[in-house]
C-alpha atoms as a PDB file:
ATOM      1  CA  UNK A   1     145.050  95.490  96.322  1.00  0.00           C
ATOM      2  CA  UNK A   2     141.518  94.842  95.139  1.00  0.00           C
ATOM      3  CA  UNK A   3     138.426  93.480  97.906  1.00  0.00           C
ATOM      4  CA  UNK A   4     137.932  89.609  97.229  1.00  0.00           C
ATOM      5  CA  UNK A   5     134.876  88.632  96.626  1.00  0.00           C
ATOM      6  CA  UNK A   6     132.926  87.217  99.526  1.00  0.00           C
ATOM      7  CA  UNK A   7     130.018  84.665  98.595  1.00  0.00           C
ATOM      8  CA  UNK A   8     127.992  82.991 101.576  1.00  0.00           C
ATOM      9  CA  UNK A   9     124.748  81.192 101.585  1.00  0.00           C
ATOM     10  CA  UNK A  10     121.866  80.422 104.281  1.00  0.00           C
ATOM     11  CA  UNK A  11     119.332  77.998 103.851  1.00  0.00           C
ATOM     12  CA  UNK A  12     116.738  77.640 107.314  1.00  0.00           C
ATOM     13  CA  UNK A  13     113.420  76.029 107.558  1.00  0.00           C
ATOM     14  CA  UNK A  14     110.735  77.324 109.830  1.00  0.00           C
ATOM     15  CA  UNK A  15     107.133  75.881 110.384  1.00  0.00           C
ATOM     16  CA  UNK A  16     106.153  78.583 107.822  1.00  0.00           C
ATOM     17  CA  UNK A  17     108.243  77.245 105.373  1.00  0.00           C
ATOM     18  CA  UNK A  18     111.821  77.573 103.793  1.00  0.00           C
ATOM     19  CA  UNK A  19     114.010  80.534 103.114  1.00  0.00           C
ATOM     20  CA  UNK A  20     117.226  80.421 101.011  1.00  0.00           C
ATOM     21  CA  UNK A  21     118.957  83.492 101.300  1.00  0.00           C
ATOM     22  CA  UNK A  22     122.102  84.266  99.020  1.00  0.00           C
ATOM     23  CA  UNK A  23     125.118  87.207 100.059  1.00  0.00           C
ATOM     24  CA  UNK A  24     127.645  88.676  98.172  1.00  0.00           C
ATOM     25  CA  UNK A  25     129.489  92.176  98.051  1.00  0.00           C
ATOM     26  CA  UNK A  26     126.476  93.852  95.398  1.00  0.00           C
ATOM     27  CA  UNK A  27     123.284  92.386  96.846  1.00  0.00           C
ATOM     28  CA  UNK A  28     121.389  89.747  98.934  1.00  0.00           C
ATOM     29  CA  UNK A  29     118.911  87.589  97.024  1.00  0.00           C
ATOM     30  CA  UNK A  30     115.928  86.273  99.182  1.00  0.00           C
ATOM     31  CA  UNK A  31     113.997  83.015  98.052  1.00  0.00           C
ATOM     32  CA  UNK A  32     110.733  81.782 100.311  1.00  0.00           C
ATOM     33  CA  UNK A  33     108.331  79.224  99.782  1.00  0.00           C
ATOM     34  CA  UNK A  34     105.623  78.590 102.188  1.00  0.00           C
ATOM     35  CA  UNK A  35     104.686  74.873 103.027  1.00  0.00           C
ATOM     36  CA  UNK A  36     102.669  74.000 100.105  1.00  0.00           C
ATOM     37  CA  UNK A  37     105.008  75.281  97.687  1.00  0.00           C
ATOM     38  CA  UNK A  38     107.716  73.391  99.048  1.00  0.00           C
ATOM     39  CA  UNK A  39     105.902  69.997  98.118  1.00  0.00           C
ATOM     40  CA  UNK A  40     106.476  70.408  94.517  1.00  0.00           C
ATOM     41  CA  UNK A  41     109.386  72.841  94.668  1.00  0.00           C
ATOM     42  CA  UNK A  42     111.920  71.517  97.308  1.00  0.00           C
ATOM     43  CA  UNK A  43     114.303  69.653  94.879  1.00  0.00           C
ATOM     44  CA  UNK A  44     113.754  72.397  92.209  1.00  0.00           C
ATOM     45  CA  UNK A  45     115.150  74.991  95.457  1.00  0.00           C
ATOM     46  CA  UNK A  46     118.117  73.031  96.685  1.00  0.00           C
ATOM     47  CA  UNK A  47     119.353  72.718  92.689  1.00  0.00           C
ATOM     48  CA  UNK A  48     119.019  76.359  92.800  1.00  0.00           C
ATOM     49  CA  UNK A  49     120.933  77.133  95.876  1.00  0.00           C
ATOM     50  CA  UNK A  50     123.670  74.645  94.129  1.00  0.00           C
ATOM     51  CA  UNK A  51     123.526  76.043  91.134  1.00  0.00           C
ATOM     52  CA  UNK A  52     124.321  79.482  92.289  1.00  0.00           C
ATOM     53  CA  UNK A  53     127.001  77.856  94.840  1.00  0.00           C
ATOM     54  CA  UNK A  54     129.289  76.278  91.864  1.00  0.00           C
ATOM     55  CA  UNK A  55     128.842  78.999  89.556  1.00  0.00           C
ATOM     56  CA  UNK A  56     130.219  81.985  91.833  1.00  0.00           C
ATOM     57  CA  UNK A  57     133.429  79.871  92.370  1.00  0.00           C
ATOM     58  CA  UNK A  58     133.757  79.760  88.229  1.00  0.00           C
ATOM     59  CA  UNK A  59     133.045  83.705  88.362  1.00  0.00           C
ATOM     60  CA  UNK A  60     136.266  85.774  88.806  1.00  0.00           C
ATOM     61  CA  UNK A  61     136.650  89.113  89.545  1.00  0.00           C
ATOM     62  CA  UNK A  62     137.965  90.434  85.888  1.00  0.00           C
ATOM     63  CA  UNK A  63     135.259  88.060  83.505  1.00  0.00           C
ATOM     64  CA  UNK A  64     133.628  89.588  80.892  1.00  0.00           C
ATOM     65  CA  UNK A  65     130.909  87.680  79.000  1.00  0.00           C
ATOM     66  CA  UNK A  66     128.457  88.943  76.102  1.00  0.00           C
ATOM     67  CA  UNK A  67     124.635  88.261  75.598  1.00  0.00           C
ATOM     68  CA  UNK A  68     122.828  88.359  72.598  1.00  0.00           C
ATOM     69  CA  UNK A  69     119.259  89.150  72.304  1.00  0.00           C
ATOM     70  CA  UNK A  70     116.141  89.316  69.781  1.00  0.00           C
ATOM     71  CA  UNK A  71     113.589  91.528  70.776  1.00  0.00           C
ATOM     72  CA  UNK A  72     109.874  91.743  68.786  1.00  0.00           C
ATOM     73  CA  UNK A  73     107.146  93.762  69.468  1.00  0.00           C
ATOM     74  CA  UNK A  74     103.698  92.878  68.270  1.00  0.00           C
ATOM     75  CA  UNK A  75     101.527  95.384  67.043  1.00  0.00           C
ATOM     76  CA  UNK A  76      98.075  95.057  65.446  1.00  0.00           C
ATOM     77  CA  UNK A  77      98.204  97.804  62.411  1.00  0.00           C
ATOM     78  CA  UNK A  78      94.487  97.355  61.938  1.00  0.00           C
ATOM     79  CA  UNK A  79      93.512  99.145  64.834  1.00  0.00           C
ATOM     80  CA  UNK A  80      95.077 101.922  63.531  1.00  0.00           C
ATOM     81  CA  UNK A  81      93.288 103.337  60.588  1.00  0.00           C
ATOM     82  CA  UNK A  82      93.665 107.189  60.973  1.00  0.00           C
ATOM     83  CA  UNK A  83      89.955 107.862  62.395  1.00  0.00           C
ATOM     84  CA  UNK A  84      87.060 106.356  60.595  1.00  0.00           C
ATOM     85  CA  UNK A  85      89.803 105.812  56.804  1.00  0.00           C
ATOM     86  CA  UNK A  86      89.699 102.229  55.844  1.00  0.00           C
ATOM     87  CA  UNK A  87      92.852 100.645  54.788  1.00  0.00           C
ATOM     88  CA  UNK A  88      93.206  98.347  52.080  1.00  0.00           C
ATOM     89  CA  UNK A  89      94.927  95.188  52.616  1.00  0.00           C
ATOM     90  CA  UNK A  90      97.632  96.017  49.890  1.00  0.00           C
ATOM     91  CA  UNK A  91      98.445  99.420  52.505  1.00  0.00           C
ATOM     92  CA  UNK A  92      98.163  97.380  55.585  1.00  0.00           C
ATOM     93  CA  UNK A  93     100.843  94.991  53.820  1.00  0.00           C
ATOM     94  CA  UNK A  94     102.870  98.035  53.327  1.00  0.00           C
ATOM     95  CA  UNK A  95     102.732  99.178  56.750  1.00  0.00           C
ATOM     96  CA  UNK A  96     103.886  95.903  57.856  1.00  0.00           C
ATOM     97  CA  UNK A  97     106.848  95.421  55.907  1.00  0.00           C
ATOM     98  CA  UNK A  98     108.449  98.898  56.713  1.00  0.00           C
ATOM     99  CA  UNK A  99     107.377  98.258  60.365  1.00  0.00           C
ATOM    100  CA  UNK A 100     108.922  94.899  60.556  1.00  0.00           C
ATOM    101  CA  UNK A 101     113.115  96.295  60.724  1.00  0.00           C
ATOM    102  CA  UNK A 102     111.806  98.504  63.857  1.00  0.00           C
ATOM    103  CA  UNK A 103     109.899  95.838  65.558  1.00  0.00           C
ATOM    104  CA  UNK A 104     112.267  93.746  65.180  1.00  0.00           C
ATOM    105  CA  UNK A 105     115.876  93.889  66.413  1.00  0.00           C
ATOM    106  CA  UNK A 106     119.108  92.417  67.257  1.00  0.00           C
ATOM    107  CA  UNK A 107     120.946  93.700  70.589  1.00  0.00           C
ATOM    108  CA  UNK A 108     124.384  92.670  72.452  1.00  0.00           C
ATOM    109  CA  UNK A 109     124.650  93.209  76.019  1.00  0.00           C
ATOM    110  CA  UNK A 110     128.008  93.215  77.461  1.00  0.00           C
ATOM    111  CA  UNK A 111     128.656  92.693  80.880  1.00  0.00           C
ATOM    112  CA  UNK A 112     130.925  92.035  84.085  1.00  0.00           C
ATOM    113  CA  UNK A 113     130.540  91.733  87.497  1.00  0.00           C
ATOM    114  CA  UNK A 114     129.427  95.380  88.057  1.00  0.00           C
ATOM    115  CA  UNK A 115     128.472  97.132  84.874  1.00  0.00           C
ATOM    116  CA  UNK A 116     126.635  96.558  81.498  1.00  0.00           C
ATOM    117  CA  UNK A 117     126.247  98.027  78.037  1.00  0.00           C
ATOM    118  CA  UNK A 118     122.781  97.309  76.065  1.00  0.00           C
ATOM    119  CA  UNK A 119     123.264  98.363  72.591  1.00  0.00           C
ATOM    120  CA  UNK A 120     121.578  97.584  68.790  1.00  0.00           C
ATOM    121  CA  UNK A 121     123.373  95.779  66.817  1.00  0.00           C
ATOM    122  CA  UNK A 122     124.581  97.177  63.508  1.00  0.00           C
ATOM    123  CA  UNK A 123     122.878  96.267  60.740  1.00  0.00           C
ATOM    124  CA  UNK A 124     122.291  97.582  56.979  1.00  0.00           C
ATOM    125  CA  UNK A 125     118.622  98.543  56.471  1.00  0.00           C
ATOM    126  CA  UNK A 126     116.723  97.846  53.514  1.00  0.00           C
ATOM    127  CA  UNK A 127     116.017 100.663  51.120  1.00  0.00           C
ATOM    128  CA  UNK A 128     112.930 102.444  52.033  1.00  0.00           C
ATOM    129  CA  UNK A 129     112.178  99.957  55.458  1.00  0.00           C
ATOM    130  CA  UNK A 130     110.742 102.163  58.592  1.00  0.00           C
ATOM    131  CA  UNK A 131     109.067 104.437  56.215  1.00  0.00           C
ATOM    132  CA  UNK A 132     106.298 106.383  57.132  1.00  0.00           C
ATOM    133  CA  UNK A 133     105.049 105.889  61.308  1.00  0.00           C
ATOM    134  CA  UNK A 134     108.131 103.881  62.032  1.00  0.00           C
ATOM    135  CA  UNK A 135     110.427 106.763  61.068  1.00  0.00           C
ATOM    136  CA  UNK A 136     108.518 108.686  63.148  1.00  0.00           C
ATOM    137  CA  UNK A 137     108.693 106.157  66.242  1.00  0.00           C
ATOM    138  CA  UNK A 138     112.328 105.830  65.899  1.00  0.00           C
ATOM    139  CA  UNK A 139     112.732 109.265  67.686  1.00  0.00           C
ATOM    140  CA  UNK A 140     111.502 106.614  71.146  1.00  0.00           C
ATOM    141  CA  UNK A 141     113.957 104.130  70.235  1.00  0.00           C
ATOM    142  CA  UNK A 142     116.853 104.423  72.675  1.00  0.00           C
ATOM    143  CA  UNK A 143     120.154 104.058  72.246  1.00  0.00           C
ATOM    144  CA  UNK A 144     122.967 102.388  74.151  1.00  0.00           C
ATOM    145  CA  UNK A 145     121.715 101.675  77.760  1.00  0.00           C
ATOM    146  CA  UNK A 146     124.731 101.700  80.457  1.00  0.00           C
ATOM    147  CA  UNK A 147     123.520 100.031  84.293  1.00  0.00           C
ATOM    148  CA  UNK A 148     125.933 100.298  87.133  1.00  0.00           C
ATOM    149  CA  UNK A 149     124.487  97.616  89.917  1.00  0.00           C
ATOM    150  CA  UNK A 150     126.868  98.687  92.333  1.00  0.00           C
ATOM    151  CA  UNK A 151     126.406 102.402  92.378  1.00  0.00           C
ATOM    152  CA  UNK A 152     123.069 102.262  91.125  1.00  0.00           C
ATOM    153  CA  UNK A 153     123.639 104.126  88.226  1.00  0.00           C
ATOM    154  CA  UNK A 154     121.278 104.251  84.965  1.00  0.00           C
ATOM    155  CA  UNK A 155     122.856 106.352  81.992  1.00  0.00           C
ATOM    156  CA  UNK A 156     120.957 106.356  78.547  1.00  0.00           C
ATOM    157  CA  UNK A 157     122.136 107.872  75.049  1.00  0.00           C
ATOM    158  CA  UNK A 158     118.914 108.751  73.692  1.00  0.00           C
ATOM    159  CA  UNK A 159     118.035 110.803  70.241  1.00  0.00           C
ATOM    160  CA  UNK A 160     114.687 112.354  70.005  1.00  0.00           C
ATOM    161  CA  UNK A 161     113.704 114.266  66.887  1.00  0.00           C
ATOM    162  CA  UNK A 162     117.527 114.931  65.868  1.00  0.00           C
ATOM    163  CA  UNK A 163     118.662 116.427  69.297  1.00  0.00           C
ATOM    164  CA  UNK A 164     120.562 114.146  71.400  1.00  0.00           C
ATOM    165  CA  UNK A 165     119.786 113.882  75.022  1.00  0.00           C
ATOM    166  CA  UNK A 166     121.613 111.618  77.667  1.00  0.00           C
ATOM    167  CA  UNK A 167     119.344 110.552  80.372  1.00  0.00           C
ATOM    168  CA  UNK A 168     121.198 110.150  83.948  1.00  0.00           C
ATOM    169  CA  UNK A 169     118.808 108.397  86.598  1.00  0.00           C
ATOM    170  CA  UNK A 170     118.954 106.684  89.564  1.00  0.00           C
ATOM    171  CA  UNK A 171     118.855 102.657  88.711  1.00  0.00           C
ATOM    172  CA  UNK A 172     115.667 101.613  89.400  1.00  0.00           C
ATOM    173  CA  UNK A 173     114.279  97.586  90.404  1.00  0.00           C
ATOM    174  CA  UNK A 174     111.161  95.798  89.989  1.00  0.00           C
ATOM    175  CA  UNK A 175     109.511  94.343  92.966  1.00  0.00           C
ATOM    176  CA  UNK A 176     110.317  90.461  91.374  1.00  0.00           C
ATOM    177  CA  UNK A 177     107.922  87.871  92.482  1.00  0.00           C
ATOM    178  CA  UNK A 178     110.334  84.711  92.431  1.00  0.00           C
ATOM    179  CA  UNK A 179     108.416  81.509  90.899  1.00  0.00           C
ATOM    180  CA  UNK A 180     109.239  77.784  91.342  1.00  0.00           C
ATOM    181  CA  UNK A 181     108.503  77.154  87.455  1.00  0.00           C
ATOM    182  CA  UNK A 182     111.393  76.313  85.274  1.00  0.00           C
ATOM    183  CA  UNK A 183     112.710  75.492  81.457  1.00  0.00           C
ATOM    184  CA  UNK A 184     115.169  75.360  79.245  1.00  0.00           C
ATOM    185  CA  UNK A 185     116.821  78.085  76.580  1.00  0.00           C
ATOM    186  CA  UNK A 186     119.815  76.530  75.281  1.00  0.00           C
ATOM    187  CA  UNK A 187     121.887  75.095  77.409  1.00  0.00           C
ATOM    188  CA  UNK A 188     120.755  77.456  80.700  1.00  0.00           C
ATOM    189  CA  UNK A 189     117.966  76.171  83.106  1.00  0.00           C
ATOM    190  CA  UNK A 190     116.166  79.281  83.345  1.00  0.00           C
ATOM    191  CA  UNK A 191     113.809  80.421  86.644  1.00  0.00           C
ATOM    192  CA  UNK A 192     110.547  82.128  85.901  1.00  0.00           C
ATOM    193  CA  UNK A 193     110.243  85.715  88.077  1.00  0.00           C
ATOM    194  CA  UNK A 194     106.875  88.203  87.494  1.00  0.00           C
ATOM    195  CA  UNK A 195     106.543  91.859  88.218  1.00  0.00           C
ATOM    196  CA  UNK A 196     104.290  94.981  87.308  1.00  0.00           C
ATOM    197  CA  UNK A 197     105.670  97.520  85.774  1.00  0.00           C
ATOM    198  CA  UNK A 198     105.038 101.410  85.522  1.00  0.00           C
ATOM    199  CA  UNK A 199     104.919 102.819  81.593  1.00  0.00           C
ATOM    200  CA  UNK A 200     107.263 105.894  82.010  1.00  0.00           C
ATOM    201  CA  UNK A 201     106.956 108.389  78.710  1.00  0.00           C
ATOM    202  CA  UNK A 202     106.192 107.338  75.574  1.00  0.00           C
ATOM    203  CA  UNK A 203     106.086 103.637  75.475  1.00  0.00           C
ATOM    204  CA  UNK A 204     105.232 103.041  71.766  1.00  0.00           C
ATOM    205  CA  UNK A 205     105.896  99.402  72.387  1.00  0.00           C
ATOM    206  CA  UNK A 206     102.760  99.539  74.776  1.00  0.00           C
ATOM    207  CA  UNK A 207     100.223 101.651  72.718  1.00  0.00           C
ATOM    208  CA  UNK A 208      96.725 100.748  71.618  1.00  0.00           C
ATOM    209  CA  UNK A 209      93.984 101.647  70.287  1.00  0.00           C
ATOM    210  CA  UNK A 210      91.879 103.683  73.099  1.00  0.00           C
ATOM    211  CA  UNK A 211      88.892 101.486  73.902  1.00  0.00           C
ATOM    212  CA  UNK A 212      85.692 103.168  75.155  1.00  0.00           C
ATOM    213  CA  UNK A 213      84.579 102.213  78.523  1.00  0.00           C
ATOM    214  CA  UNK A 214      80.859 104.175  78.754  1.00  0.00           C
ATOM    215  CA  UNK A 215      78.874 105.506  76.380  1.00  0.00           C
ATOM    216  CA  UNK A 216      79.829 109.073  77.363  1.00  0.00           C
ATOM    217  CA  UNK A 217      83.678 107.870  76.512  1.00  0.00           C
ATOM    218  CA  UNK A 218      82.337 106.288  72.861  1.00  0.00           C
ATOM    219  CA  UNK A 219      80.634 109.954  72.150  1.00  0.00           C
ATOM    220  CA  UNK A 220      84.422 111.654  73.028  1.00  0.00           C
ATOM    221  CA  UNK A 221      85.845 109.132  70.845  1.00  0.00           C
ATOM    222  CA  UNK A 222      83.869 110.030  68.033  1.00  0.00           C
ATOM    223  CA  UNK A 223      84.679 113.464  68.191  1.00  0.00           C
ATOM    224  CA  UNK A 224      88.113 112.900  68.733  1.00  0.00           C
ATOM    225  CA  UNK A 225      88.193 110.738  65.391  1.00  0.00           C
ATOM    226  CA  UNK A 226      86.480 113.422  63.429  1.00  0.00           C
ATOM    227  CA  UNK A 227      89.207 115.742  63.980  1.00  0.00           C
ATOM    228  CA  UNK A 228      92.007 113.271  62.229  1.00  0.00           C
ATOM    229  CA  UNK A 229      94.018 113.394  64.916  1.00  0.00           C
ATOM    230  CA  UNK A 230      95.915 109.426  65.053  1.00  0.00           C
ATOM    231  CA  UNK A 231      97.184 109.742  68.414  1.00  0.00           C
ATOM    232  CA  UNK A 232      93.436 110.311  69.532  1.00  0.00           C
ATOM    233  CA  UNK A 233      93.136 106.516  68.737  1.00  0.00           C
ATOM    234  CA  UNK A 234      95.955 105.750  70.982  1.00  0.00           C
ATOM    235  CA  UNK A 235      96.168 104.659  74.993  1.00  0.00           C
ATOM    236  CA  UNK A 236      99.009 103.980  76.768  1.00  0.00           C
ATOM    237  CA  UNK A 237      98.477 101.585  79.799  1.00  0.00           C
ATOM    238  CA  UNK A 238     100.124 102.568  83.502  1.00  0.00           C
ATOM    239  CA  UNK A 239     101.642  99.328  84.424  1.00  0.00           C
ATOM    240  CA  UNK A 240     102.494  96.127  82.073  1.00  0.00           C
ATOM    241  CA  UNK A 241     103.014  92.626  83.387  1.00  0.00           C
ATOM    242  CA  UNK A 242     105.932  91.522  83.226  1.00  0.00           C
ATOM    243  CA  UNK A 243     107.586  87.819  82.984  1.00  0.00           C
ATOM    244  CA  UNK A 244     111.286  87.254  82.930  1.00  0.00           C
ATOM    245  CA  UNK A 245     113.266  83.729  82.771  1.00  0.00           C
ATOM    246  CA  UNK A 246     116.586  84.092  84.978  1.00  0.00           C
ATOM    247  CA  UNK A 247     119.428  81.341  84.591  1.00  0.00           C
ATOM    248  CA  UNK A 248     121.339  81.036  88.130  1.00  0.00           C
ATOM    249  CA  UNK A 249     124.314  79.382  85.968  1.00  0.00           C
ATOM    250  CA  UNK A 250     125.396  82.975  85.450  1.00  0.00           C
ATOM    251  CA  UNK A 251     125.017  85.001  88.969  1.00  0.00           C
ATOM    252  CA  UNK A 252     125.160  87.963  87.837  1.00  0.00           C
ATOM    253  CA  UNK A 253     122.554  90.665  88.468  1.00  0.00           C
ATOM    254  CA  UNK A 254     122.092  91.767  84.548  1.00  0.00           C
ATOM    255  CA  UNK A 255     119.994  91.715  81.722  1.00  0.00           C
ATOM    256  CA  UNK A 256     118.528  93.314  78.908  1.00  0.00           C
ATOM    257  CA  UNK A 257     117.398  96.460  78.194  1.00  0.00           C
ATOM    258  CA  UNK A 258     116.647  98.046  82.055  1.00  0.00           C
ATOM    259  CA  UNK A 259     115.510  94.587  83.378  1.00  0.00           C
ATOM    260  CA  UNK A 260     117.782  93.556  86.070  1.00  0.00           C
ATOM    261  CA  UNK A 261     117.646  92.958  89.937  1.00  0.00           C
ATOM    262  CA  UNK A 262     117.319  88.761  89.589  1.00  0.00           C
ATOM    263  CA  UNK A 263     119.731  86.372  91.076  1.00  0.00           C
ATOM    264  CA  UNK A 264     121.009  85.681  87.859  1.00  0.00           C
ATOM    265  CA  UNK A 265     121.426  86.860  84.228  1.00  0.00           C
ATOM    266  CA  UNK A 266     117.810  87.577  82.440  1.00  0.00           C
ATOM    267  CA  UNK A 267     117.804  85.376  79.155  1.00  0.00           C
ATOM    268  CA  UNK A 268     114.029  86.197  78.530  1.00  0.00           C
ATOM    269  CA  UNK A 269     111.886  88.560  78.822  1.00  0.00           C
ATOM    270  CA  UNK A 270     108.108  88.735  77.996  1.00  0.00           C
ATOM    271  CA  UNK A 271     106.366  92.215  79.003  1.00  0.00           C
ATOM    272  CA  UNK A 272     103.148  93.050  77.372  1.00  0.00           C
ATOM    273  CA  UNK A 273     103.399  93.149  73.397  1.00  0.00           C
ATOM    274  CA  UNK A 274     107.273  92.586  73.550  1.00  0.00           C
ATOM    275  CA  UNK A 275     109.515  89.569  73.924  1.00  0.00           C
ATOM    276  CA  UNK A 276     113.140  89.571  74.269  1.00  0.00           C
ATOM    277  CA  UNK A 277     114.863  86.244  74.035  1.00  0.00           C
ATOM    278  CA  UNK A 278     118.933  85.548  74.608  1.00  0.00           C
ATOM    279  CA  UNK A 279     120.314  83.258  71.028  1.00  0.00           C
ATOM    280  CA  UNK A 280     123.694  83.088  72.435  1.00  0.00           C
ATOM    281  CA  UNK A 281     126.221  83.615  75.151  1.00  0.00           C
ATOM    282  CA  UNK A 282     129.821  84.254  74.825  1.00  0.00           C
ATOM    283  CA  UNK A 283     131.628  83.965  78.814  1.00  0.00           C
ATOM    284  CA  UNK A 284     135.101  85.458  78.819  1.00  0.00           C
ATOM    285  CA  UNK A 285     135.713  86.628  74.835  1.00  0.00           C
ATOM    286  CA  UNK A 286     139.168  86.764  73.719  1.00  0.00           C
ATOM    287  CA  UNK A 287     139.211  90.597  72.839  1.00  0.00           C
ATOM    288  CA  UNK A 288     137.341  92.070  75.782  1.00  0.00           C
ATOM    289  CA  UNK A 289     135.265  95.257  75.351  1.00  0.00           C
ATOM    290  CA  UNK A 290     135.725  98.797  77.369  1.00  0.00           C
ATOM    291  CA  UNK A 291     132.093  98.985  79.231  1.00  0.00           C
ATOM    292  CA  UNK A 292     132.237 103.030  78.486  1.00  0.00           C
ATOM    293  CA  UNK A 293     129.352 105.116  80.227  1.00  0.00           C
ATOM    294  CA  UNK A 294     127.490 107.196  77.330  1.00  0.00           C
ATOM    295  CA  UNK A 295     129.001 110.980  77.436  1.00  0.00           C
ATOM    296  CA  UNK A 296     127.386 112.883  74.750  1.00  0.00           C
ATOM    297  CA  UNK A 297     123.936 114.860  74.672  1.00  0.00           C
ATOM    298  CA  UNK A 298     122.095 116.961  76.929  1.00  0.00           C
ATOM    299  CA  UNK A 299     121.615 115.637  80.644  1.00  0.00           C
ATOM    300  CA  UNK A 300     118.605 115.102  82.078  1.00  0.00           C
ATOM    301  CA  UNK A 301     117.136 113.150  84.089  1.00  0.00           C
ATOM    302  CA  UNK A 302     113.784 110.268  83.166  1.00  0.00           C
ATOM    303  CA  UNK A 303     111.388 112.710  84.375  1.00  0.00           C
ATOM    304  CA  UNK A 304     112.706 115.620  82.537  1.00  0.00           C
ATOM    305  CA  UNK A 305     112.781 113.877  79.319  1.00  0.00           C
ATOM    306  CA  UNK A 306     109.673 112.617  80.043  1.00  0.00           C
ATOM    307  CA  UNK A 307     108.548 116.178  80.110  1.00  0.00           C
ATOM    308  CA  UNK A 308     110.194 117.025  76.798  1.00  0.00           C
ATOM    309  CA  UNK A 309     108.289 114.335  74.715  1.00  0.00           C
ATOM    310  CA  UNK A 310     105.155 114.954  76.084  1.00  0.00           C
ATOM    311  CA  UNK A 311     105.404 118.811  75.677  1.00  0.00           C
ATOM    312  CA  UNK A 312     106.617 118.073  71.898  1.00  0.00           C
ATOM    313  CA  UNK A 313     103.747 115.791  71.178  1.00  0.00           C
ATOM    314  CA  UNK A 314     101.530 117.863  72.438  1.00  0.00           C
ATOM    315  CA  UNK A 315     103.112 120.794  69.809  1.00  0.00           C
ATOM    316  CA  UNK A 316     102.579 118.078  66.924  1.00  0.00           C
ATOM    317  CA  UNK A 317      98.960 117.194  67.622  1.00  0.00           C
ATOM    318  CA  UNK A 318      98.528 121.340  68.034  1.00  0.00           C
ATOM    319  CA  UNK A 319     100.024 121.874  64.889  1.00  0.00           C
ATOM    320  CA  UNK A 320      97.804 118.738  63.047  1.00  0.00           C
ATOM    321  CA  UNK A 321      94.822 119.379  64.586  1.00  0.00           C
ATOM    322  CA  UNK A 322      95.602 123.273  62.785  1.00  0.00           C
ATOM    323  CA  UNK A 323      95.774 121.896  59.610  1.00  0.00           C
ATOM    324  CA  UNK A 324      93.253 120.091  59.394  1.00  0.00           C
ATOM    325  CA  UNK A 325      90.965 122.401  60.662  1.00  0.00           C
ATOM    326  CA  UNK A 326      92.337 125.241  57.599  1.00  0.00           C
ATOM    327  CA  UNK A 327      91.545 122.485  55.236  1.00  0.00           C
ATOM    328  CA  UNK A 328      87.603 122.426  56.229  1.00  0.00           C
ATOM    329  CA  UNK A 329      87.263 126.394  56.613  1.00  0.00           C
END
């Protein structure tokens, strides 16, 4: 016999202000607001607390629903020119166009109560798209993304230069900032949440071009761009902001990619150069899909394959920095 769900509220004011706090068997949700935020928010609180009050009731223990998401990353190719090498505006056009099918992409997140499955969705790629740097930044794209919110459990199927690794981590939250701000996607009233949040690895959706901050730093630069290297040009920031839009119509603590952690399924997502957006929601499809943990690849865990990619990099800029230096002898 399975443990019923148990759902309770509490809503108290105090002269500091009011706290709603929300229990259930995975997690406790805790939303304050201090005097002066309750002036303008009050209303916007009590329509949450309702919200999230008629929606677990609607919420059995066996749904299944399906989210589907468009993510884009915005990257500005001029910065990138390959040291001092200008590039025409026919190349830079180029570069775009190949670029745009791994910028740009189409996921499906299917989820229950407990778990969820992040994964691409299939599509046919045009002939010769990703060419060039985005074939080479494919080897950071990840693959299906499994989250356990219950046990805590982060699994990741993840290819990197034609091995296959599976990353196995503890499931990690954001410290959320809850907002009082509010709007619409679709059909969903969505609640506006901010974080900061480390880079781990690689991030190629956060890179940049790697501005000087003295005049000592501008001389290094130079140099750096004399030897041809292109990742000399690029700077990865430690911590992005991060804005996500929760809807409190579905209570469940999910969303895309490893965002998660919110009283309510993440619709939107803007962090740094990237926004992911939910197009549509299916609640309790027909032909339900088998949430399967990835199983194949080499284990490891974040900070091991963290290790890996920076240790390979590191060979590849070796290895350029060889030949280009046999080309001036």
């Amino acid at each position: 016999m399975g443990v019923e769900e148990v759902n309770l509220f509490n809503l108290s004011l105090t002269k500091r202000g009011l706290t709603f706090c929300y229990f259930t068997s995975l997690n406790v949700v805790t939303l304050s607001l201090n005097r002066k935020q309750m002036k303008s928010s009050l209303l916007k609180t009590l329509a949450f607390a309702i919200a999230i009050l008629a929606s677990s009731f609607s919420f059995g223990q066996a749904f299944q629903g399906k989210a589907y998401y468009q993510t884009k990353t915005t990257i500005d190719m001029s910065q990138f020119g390959g040291g001092n090498r200008q590039v025409s505006p026919e190349q830079m056009k180029r570069w775009q166009e190949r670029m745009k099918s791994f910028l740009e992409k189409e996921y499906i997140l299917t989820f229950n109560k407990e778990e969820s499955i992040y994964k691409e969705e299939e599509r046919l790629e045009a002939q010769g798209s990703g060419g060039g740097w985005g074939g080479f930044a494919s080897s950071f794209t990840g693959g299906p993304k499994y989250k356990n919110v219950k046990d805590k459990e982060l699994i990741q199927d993840q290819e990197f230069f034609g091995k296959q690794f599976l990353i196995k981590d503890e499931l990690k939250n954001l410290e959320w900032k809850m907002g009082s701000e509010t709007k619409q996607i679709g059909n969903y009233t969505v609640f506006k949440a901010t974080a900061t949040k480390p880079v781990t690895g690689l991030d190629w959706r956060s890179m940049r071009r790697r501005q000087p901050e003295a005049t000592k730093k501008e001389k290094d630069s130079t140099k750096a761009d004399k030897s041809g290297d292109p990742m000399d040009e690029v700077e990865i920031p430690k911590t992005i902001e991060v804005v996500a839009w929760y809807t409190p119509q579905i209570p469940i603590n999910q969303g895309p990619d490893d965002y998660w952690g919110l009283p309510g399924l993440i619709l939107e997502v803007n962090a740094d150069r990237t926004t992911i957006l939910c197009t549509k929601i299916i609640m309790n499809p027909k032909e339900k899909d088998n949430i399967k943990k990835p199983e194949k690849g080499e284990v490891v865990t974040q900070e091991e394959y963290t290790e890996i990619t920076t240790k390979k990099m590191q060979e590849m800029r070796d290895n350029w920095r060889g030949r280009r230096g046999g080309r001036r002898n």
